[in-house]
N, C-alpha and C. Protein backbone atom coordinates (compact mmCIF):
# COMPACT_ATOMS: atom_id res chain seq x y z
N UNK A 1 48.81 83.35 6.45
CA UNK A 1 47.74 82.86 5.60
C UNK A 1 48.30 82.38 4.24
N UNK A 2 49.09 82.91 3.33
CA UNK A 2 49.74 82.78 2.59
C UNK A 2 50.95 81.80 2.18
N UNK A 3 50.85 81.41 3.53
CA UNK A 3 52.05 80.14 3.53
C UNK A 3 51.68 79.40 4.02
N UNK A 4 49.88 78.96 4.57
CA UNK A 4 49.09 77.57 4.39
C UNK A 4 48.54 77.56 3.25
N UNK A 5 48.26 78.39 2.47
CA UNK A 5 47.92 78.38 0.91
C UNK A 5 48.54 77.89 0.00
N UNK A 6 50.07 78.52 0.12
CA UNK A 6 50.96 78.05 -0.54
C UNK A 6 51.19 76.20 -0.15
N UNK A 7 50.65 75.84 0.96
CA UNK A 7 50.90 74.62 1.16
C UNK A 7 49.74 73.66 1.04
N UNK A 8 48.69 73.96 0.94
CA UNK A 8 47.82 73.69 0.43
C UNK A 8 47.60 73.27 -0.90
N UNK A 9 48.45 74.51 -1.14
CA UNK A 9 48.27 73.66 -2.98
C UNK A 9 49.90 73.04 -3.57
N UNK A 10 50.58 72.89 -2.48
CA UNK A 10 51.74 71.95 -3.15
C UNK A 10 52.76 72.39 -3.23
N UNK A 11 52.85 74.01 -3.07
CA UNK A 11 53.97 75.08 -3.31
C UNK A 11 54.78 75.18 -2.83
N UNK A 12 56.08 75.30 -2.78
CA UNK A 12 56.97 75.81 -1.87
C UNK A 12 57.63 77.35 -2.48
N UNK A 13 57.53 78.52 -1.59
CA UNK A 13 57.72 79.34 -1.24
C UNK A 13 59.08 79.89 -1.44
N UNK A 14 59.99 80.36 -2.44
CA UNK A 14 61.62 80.34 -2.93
C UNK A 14 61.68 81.28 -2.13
N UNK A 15 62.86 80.58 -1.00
CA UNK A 15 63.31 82.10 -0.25
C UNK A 15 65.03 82.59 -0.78
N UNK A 16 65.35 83.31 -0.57
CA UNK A 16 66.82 83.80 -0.97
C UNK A 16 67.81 84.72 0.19
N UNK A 17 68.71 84.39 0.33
CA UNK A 17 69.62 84.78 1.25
C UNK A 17 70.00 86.63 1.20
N UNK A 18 69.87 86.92 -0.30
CA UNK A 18 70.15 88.21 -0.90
C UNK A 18 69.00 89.40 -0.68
N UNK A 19 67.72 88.68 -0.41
CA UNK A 19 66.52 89.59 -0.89
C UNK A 19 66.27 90.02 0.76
N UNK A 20 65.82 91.78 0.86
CA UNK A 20 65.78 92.09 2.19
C UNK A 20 64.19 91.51 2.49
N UNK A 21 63.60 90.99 2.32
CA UNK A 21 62.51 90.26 2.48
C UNK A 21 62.69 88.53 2.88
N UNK A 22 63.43 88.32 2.46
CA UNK A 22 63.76 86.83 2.72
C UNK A 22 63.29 85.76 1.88
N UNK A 23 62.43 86.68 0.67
CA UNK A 23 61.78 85.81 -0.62
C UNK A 23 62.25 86.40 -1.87
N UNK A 24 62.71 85.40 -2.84
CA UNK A 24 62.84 85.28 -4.55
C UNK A 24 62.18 86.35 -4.53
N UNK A 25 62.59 87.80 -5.56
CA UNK A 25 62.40 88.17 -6.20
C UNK A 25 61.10 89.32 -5.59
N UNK A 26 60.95 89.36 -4.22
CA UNK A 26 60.22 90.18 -2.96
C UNK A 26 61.44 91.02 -2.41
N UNK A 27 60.92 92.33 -2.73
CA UNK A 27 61.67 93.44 -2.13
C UNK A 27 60.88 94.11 -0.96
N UNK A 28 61.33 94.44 0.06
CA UNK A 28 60.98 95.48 0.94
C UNK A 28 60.62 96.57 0.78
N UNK A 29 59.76 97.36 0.49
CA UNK A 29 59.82 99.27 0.35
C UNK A 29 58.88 99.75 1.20
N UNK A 30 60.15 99.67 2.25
CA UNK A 30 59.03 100.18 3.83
C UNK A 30 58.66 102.22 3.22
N UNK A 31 59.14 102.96 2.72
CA UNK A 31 58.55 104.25 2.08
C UNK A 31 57.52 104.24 1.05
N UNK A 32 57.49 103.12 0.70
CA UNK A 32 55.98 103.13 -0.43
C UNK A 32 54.70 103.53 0.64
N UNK A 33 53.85 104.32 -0.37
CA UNK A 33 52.72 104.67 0.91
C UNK A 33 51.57 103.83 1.12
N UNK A 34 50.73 103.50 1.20
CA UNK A 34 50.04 102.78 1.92
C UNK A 34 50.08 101.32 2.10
N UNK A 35 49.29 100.37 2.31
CA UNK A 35 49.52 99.28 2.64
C UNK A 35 50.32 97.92 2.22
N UNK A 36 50.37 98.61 0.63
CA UNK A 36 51.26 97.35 -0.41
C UNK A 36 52.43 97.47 -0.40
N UNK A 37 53.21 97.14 0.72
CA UNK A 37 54.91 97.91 1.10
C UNK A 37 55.79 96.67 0.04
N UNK A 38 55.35 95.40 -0.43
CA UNK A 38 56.47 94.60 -0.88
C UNK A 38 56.26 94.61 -2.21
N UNK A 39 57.05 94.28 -2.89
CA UNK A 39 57.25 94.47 -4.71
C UNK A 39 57.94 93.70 -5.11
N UNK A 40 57.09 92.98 -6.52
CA UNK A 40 57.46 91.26 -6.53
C UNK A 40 58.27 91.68 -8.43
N UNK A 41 59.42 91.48 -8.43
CA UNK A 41 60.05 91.75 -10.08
C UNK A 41 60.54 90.11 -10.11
N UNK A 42 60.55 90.17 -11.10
CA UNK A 42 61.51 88.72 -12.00
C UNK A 42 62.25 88.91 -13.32
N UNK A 43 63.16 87.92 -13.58
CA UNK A 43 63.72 88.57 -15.03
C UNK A 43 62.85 87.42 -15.87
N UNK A 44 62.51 87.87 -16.88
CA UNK A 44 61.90 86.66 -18.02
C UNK A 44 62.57 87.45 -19.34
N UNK A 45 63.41 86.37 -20.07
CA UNK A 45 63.81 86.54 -21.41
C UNK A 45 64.70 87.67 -21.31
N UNK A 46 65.70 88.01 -19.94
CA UNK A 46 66.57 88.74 -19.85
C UNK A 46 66.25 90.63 -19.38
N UNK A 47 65.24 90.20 -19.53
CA UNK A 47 64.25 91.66 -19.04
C UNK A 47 63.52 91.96 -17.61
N UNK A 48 63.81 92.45 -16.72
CA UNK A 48 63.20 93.00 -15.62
C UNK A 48 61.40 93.16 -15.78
N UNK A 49 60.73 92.07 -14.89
CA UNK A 49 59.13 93.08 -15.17
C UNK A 49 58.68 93.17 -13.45
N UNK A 50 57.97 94.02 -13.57
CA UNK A 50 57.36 94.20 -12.46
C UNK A 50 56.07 93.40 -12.32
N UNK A 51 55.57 92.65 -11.07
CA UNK A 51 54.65 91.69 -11.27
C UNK A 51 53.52 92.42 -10.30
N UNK A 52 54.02 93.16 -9.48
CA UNK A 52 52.68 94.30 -8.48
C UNK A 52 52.89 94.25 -7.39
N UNK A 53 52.33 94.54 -6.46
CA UNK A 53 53.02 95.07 -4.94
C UNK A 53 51.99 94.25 -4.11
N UNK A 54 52.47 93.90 -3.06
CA UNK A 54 51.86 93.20 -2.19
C UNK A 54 51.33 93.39 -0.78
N UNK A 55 50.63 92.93 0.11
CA UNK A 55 50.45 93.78 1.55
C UNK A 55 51.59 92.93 2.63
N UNK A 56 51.66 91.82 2.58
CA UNK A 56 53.09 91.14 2.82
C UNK A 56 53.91 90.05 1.93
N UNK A 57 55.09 89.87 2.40
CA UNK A 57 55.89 89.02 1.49
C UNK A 57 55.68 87.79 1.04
N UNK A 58 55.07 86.89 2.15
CA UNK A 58 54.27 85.65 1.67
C UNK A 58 52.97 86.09 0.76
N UNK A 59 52.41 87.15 0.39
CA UNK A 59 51.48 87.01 -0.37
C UNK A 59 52.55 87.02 -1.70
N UNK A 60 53.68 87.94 -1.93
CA UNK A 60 54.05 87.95 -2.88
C UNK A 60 55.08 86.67 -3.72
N UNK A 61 55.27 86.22 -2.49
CA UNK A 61 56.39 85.25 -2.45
C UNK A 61 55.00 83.85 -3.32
N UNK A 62 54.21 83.74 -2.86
CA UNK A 62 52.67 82.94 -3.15
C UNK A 62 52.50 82.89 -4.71
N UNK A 63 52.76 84.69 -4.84
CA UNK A 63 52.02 84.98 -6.93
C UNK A 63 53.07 84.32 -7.13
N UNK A 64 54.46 84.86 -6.90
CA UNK A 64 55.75 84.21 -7.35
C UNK A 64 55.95 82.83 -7.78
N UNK A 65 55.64 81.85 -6.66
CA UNK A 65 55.33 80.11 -6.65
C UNK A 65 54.15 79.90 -7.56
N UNK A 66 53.05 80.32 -7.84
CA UNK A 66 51.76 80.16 -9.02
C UNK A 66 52.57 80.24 -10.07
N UNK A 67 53.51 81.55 -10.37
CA UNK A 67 53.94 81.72 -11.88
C UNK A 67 54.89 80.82 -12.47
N UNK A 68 55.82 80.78 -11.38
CA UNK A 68 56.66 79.51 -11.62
C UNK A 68 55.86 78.00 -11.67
N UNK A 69 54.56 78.33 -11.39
CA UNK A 69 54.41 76.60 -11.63
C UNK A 69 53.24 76.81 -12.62
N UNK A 70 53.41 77.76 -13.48
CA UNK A 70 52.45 77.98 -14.17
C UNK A 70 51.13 78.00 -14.21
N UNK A 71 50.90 78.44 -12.82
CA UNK A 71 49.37 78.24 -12.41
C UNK A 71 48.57 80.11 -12.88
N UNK A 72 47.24 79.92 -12.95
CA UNK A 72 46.75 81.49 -13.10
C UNK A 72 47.23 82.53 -11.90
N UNK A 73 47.60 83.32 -12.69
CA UNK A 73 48.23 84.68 -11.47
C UNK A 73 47.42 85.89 -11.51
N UNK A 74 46.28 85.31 -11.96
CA UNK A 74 45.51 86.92 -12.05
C UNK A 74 44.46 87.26 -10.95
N UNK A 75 44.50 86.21 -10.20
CA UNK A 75 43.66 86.67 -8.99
C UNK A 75 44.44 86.07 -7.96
N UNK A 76 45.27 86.54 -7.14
CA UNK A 76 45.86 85.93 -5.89
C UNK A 76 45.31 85.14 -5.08
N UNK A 77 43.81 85.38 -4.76
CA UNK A 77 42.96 84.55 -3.82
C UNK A 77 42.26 83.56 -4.55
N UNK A 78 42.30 83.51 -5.87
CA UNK A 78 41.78 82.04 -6.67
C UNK A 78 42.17 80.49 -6.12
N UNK A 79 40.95 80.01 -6.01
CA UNK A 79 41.55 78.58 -5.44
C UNK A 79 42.41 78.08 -6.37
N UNK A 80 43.18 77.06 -5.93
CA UNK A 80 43.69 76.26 -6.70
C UNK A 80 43.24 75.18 -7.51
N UNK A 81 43.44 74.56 -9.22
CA UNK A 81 42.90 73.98 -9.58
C UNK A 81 42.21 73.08 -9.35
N UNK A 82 41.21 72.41 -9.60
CA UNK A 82 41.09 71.32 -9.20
C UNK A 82 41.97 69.80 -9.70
N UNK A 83 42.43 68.90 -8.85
CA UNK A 83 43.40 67.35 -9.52
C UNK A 83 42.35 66.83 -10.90
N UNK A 84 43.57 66.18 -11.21
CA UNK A 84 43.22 65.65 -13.10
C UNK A 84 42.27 64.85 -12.07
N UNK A 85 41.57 64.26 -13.04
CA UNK A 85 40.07 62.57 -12.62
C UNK A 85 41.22 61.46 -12.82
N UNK A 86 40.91 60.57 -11.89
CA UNK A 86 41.17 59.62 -11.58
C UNK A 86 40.70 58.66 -12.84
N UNK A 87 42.05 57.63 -13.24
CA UNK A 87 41.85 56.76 -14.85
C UNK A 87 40.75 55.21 -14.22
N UNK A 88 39.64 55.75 -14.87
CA UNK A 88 38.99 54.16 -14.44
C UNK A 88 39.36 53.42 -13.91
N UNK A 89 39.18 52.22 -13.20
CA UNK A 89 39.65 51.18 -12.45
C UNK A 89 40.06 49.92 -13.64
N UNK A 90 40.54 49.26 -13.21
CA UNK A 90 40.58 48.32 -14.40
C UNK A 90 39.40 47.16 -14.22
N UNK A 91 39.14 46.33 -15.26
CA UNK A 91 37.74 45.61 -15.30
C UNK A 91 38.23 44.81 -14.32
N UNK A 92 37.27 43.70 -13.94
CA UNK A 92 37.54 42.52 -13.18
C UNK A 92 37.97 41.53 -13.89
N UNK A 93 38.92 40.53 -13.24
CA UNK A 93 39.17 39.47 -14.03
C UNK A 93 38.17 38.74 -14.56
């Protein structure tokens, strides 16, 4: 679901060779207890933050692609903006 969303609105999805998840900055923590097993960190301004835990990796991998494209990250299931308006037509000759 999360990765027709992500395509839906234009996103592509940073995966990484390093991460046991297979996404930027998406960790695995199959011992966390209940359903939010993945955990999304980034560094900004040289500092580690934690961004919140997820129920799978494409959801997290999803907030990840919003923040980087500077879209709102405060509701995961928020549609995506709506496109700028279209610039008038030009007059007729």
């Amino acid at each position: 679901e999360a990765v027709r969303q992500a395509e839906s609105e234009g996103l592509t999805l940073a995966t990484s060779s390093s991460s046991n998840s297979g996404y930027r900055g998406v960790c695995n923590c199959p011992k966390r207890r209940g359903t939010k097993k993945y955990e999304l960190h980034m560094r900004v301004g040289g500092k580690k933050l934690h961004l919140g835990v997820f129920a799978t990796a494409e959801e997290a991998a999803l907030f990840y692609a919003r923040r980087e494209a500077g879209r709102d990250t405060s509701d995961l299931t928020a549609p995506p903006p709506p496109p700028p308006p279209l610039p008038p037509p030009p007059p007729p000759p």
